[in-house]
C-alpha atoms as a PDB file:
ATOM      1  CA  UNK A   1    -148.112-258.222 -62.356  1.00  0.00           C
ATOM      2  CA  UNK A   2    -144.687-258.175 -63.624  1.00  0.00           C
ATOM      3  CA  UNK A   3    -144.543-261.826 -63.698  1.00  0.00           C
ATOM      4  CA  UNK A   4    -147.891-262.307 -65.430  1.00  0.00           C
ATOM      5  CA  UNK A   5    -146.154-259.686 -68.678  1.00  0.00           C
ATOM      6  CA  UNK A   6    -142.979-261.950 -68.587  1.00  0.00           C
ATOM      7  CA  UNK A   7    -144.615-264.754 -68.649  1.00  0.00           C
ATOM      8  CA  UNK A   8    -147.158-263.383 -71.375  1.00  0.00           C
ATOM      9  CA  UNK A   9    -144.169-262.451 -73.737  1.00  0.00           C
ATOM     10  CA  UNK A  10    -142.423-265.969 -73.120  1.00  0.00           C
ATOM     11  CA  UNK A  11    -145.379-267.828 -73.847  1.00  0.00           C
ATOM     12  CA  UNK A  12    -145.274-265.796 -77.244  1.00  0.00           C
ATOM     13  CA  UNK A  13    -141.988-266.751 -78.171  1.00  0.00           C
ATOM     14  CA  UNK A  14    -142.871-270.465 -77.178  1.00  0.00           C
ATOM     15  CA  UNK A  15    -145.423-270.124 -79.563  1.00  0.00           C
ATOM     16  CA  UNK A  16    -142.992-269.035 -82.471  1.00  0.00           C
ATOM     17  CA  UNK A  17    -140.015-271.062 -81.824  1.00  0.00           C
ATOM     18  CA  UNK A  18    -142.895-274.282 -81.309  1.00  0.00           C
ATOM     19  CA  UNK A  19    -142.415-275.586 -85.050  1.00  0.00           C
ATOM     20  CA  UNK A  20    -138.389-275.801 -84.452  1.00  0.00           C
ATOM     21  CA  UNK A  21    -138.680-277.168 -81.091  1.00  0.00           C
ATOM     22  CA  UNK A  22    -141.593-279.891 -81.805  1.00  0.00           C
ATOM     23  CA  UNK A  23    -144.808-280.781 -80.296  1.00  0.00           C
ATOM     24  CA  UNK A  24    -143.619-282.471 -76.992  1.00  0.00           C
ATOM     25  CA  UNK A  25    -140.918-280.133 -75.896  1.00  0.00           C
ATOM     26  CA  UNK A  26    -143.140-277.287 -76.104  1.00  0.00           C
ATOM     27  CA  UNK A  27    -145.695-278.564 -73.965  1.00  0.00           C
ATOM     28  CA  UNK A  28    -142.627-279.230 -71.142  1.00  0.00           C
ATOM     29  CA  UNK A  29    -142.259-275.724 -71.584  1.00  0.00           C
ATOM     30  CA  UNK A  30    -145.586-274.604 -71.425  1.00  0.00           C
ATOM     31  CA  UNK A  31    -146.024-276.796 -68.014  1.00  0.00           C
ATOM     32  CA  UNK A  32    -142.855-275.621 -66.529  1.00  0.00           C
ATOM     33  CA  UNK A  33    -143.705-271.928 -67.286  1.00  0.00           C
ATOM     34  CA  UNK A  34    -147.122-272.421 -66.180  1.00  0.00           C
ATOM     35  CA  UNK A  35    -145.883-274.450 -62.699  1.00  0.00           C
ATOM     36  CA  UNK A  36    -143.491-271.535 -62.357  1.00  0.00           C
ATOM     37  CA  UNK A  37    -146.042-268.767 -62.990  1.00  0.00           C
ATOM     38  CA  UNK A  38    -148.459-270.558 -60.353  1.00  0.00           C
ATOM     39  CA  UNK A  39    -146.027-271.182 -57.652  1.00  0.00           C
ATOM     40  CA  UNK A  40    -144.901-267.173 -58.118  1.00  0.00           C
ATOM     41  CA  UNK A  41    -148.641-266.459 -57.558  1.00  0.00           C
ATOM     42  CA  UNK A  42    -149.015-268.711 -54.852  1.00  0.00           C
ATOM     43  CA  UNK A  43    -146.111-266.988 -52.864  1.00  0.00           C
ATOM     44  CA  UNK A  44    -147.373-262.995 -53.370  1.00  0.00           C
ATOM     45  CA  UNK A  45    -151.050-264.154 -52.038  1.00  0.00           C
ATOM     46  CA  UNK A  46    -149.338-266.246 -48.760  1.00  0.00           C
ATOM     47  CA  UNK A  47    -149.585-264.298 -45.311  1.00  0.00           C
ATOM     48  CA  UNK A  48    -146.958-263.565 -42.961  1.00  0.00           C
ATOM     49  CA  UNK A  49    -146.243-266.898 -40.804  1.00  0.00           C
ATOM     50  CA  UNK A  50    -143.574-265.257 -38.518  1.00  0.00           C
ATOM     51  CA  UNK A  51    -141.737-262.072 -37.674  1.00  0.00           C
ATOM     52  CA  UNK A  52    -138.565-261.061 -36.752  1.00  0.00           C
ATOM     53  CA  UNK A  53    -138.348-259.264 -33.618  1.00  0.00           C
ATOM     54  CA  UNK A  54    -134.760-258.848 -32.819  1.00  0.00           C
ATOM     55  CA  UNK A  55    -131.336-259.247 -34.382  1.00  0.00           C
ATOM     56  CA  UNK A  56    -128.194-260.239 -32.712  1.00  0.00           C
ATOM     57  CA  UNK A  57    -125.350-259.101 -35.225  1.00  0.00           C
ATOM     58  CA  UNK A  58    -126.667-262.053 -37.939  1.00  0.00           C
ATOM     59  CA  UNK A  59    -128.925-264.229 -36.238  1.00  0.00           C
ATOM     60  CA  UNK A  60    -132.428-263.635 -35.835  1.00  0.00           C
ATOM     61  CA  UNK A  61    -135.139-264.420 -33.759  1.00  0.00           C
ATOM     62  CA  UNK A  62    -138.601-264.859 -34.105  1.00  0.00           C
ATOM     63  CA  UNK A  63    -141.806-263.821 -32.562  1.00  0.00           C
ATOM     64  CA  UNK A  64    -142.642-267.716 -32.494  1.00  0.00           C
ATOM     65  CA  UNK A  65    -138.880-268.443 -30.951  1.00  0.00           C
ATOM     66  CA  UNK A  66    -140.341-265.929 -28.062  1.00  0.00           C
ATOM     67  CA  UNK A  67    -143.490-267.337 -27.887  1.00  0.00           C
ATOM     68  CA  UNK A  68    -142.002-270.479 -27.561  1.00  0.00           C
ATOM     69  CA  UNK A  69    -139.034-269.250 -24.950  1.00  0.00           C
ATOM     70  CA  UNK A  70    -141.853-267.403 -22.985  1.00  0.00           C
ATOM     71  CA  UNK A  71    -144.519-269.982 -22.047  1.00  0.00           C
ATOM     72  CA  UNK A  72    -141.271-272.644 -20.911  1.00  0.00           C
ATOM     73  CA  UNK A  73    -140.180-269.653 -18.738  1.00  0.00           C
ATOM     74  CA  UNK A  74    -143.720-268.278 -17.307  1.00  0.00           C
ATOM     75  CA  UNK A  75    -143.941-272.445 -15.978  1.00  0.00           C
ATOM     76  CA  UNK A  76    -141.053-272.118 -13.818  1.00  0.00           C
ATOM     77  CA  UNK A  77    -141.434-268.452 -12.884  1.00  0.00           C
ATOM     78  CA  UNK A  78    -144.800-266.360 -13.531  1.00  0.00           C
ATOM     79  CA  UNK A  79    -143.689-263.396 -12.418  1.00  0.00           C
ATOM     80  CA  UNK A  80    -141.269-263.120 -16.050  1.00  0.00           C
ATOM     81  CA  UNK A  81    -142.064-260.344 -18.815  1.00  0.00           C
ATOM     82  CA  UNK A  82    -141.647-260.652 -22.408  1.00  0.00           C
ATOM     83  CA  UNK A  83    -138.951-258.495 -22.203  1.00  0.00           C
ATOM     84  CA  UNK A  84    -136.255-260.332 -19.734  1.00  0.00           C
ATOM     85  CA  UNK A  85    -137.142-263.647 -21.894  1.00  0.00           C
ATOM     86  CA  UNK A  86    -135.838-261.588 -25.033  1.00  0.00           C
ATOM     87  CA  UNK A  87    -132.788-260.097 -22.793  1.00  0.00           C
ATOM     88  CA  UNK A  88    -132.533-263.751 -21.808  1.00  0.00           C
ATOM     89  CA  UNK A  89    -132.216-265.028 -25.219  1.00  0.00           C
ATOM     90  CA  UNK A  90    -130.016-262.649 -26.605  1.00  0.00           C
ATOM     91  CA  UNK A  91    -127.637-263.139 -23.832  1.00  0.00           C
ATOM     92  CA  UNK A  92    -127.708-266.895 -24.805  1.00  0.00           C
ATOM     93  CA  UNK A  93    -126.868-265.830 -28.247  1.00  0.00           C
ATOM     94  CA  UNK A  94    -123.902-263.405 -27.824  1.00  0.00           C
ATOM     95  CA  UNK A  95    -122.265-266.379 -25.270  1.00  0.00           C
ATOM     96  CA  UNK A  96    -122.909-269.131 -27.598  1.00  0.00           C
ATOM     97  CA  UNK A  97    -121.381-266.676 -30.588  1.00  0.00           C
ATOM     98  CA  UNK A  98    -117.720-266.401 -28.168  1.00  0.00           C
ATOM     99  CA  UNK A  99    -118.315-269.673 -27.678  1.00  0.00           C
ATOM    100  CA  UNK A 100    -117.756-270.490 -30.953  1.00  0.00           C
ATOM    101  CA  UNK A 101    -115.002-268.092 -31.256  1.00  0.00           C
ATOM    102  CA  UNK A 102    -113.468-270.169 -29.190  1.00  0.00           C
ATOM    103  CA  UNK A 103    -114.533-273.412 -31.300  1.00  0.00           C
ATOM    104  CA  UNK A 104    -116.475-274.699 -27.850  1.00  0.00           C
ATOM    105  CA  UNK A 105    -118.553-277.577 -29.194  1.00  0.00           C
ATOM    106  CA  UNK A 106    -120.758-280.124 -26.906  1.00  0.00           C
ATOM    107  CA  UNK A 107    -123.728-281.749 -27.604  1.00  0.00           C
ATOM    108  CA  UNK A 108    -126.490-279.276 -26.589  1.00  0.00           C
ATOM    109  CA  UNK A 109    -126.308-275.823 -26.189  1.00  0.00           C
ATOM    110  CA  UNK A 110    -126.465-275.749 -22.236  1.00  0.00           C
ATOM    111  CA  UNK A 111    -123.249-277.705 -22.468  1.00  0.00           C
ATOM    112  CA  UNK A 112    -121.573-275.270 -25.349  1.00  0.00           C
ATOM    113  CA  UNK A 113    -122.462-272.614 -22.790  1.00  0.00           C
ATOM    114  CA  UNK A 114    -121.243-274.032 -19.377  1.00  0.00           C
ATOM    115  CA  UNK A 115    -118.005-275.062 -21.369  1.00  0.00           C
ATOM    116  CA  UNK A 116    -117.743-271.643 -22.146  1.00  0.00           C
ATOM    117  CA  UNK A 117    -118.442-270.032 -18.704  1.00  0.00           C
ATOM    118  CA  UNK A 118    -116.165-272.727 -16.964  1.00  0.00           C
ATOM    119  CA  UNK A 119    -113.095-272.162 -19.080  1.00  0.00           C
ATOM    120  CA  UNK A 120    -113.312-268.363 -19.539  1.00  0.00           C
ATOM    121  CA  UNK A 121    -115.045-266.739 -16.313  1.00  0.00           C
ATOM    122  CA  UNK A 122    -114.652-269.452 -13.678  1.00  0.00           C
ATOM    123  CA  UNK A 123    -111.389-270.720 -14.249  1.00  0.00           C
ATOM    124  CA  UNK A 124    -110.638-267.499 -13.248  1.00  0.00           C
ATOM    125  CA  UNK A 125    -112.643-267.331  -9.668  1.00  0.00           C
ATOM    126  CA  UNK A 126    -110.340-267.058  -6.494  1.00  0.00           C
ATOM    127  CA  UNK A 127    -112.434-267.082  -3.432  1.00  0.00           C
ATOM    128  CA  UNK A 128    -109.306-265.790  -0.677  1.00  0.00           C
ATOM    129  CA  UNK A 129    -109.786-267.523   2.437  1.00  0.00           C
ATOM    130  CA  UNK A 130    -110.250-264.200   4.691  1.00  0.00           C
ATOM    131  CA  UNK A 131    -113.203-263.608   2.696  1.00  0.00           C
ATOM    132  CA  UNK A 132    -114.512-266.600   3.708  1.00  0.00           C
ATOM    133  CA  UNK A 133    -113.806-266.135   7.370  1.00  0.00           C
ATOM    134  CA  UNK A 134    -115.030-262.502   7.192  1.00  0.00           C
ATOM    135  CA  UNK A 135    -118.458-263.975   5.618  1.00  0.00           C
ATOM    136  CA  UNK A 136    -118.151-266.290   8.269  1.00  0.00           C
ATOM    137  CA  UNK A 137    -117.914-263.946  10.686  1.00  0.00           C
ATOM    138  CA  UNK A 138    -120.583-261.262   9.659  1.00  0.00           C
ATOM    139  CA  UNK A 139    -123.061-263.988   9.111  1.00  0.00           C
ATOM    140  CA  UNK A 140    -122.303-266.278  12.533  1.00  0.00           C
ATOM    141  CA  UNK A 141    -126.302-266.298  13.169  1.00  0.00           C
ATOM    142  CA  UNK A 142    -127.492-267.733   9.356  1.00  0.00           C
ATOM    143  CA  UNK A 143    -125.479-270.838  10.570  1.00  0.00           C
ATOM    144  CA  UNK A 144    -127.253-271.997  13.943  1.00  0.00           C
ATOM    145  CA  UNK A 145    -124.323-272.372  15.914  1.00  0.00           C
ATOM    146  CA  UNK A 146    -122.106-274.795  13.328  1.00  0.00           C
ATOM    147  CA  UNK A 147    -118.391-274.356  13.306  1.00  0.00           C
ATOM    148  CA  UNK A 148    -116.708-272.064  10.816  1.00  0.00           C
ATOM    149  CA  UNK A 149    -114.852-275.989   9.474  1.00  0.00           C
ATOM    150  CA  UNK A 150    -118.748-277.313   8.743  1.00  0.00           C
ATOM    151  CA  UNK A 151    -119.589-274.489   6.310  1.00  0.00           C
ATOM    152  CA  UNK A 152    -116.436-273.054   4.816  1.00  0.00           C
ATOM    153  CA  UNK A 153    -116.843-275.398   1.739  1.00  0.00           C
ATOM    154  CA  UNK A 154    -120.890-274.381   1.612  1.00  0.00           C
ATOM    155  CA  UNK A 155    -119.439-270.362   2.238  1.00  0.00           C
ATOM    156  CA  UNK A 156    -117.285-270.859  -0.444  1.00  0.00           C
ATOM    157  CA  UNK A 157    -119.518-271.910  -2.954  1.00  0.00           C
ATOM    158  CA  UNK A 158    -121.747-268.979  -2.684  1.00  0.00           C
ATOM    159  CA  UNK A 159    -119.247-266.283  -2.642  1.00  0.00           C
ATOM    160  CA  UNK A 160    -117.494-268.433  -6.002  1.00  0.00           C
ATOM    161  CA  UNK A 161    -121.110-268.141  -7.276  1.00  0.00           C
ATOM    162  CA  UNK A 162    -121.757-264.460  -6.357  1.00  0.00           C
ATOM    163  CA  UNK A 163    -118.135-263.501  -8.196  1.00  0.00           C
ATOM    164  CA  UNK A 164    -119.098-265.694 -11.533  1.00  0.00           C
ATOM    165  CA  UNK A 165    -122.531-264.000 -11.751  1.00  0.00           C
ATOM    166  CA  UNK A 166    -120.920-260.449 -10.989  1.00  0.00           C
ATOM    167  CA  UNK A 167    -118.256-261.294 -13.929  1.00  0.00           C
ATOM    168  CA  UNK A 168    -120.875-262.711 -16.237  1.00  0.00           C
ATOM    169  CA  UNK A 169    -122.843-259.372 -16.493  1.00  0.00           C
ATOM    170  CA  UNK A 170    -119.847-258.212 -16.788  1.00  0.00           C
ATOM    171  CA  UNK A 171    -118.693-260.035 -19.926  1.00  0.00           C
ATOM    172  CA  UNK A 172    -122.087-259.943 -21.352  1.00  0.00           C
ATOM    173  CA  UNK A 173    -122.029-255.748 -20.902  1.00  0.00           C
ATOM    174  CA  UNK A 174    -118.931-256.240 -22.740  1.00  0.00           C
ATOM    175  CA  UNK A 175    -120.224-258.463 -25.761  1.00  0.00           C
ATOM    176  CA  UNK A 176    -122.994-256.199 -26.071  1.00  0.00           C
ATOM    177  CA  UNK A 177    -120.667-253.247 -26.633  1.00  0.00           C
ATOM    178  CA  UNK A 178    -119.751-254.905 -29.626  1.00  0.00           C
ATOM    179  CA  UNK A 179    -122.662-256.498 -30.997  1.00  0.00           C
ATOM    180  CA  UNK A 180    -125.130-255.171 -33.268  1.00  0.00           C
ATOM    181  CA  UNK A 181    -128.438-255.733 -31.422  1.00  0.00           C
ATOM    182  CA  UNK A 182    -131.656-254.449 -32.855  1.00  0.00           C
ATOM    183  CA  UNK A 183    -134.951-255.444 -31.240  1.00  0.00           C
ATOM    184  CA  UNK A 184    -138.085-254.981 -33.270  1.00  0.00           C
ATOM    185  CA  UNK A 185    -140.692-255.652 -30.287  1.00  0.00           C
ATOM    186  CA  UNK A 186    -143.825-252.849 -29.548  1.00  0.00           C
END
């Protein structure tokens, strides 16, 4: 309504100044004000396309960024909620922010991400070799009679995985401590 009154009162003084102005400029004007008044009308009667549902400190994300996140995830596994897709993004979001931190650039995100992991959490990953043994040891029956020397490499690649999950939860407990999150979802 506002608009309409401005535009009312402009379109008077268009009117007065029109004999100092001349013919063809004040129709420009007219057009423009009238293209401007219509396109200010146009946005007030437009619905709602998409919805925030969550903030990660100053990134959004949408319901149609969920939507979209969700039906690629229910293809591979079901079973998934709503909810652990949203946990899932936001996680992606607070890595790929330290990754930046850290000026981490690839060319997709998976790669931005992996970079990141590699060279901060698994760089880090010491699997001691009585661990191993004792893994070995505890779990002689999983391994159908092969020698401790045919699995140790396969033994040590799940316990280097278990540790890099363990600290990843870890460091992502830790970026949420310090992120503003704010999720917006019923």
């Amino acid at each position: 309504m506002r608009a309409k009154v401005n535009c009312i009162s402009v379109l008077a003084k268009l009117f007065r100044v029109r004999k100092t102005l001349g013919v063809k400029r004040s129709i420009m004007m007219l057009l423009c004000i009238t293209l401007h008044v219509l396109l200010l009308a146009g946005n007030s009667r437009a619905g709602i396309s998409d919805r925030v549902i969550a903030f990660v400190n100053d990134q959004a994300i949408t319901m149609s960024e969920l939507d979209e996140q969700y039906r690629n995830a229910a293809k591979i596994s079901p079973d998934i909620t709503m909810g652990e897709v949203l946990e899932t993004m936001i996680n992606r979001i607070l890595l790929l922010m330290e990754a930046r931190k850290y000026r981490i650039e690839s060319a997709s995100v998976e790669q931005v991400m992996n970079e990141y992991i590699d060279l901060k959490i698994r760089a880090f990953i010491r699997v001691a070799e009585d661990d191993i043994e004792k893994f070995y040891e505890e779990n002689k029956a999983e391994f159908a009679g092969k020698e401790f020397e045919d699995v140790r490499d396969e033994i040590d690649t799940y316990l280097a995985e278990k540790e890099l999950n363990k600290r990843l939860k870890e460091t992502l407990r830790e970026l949420r401590k310090d992120a503003y999150i704010g999720i917006f979802l019923d």
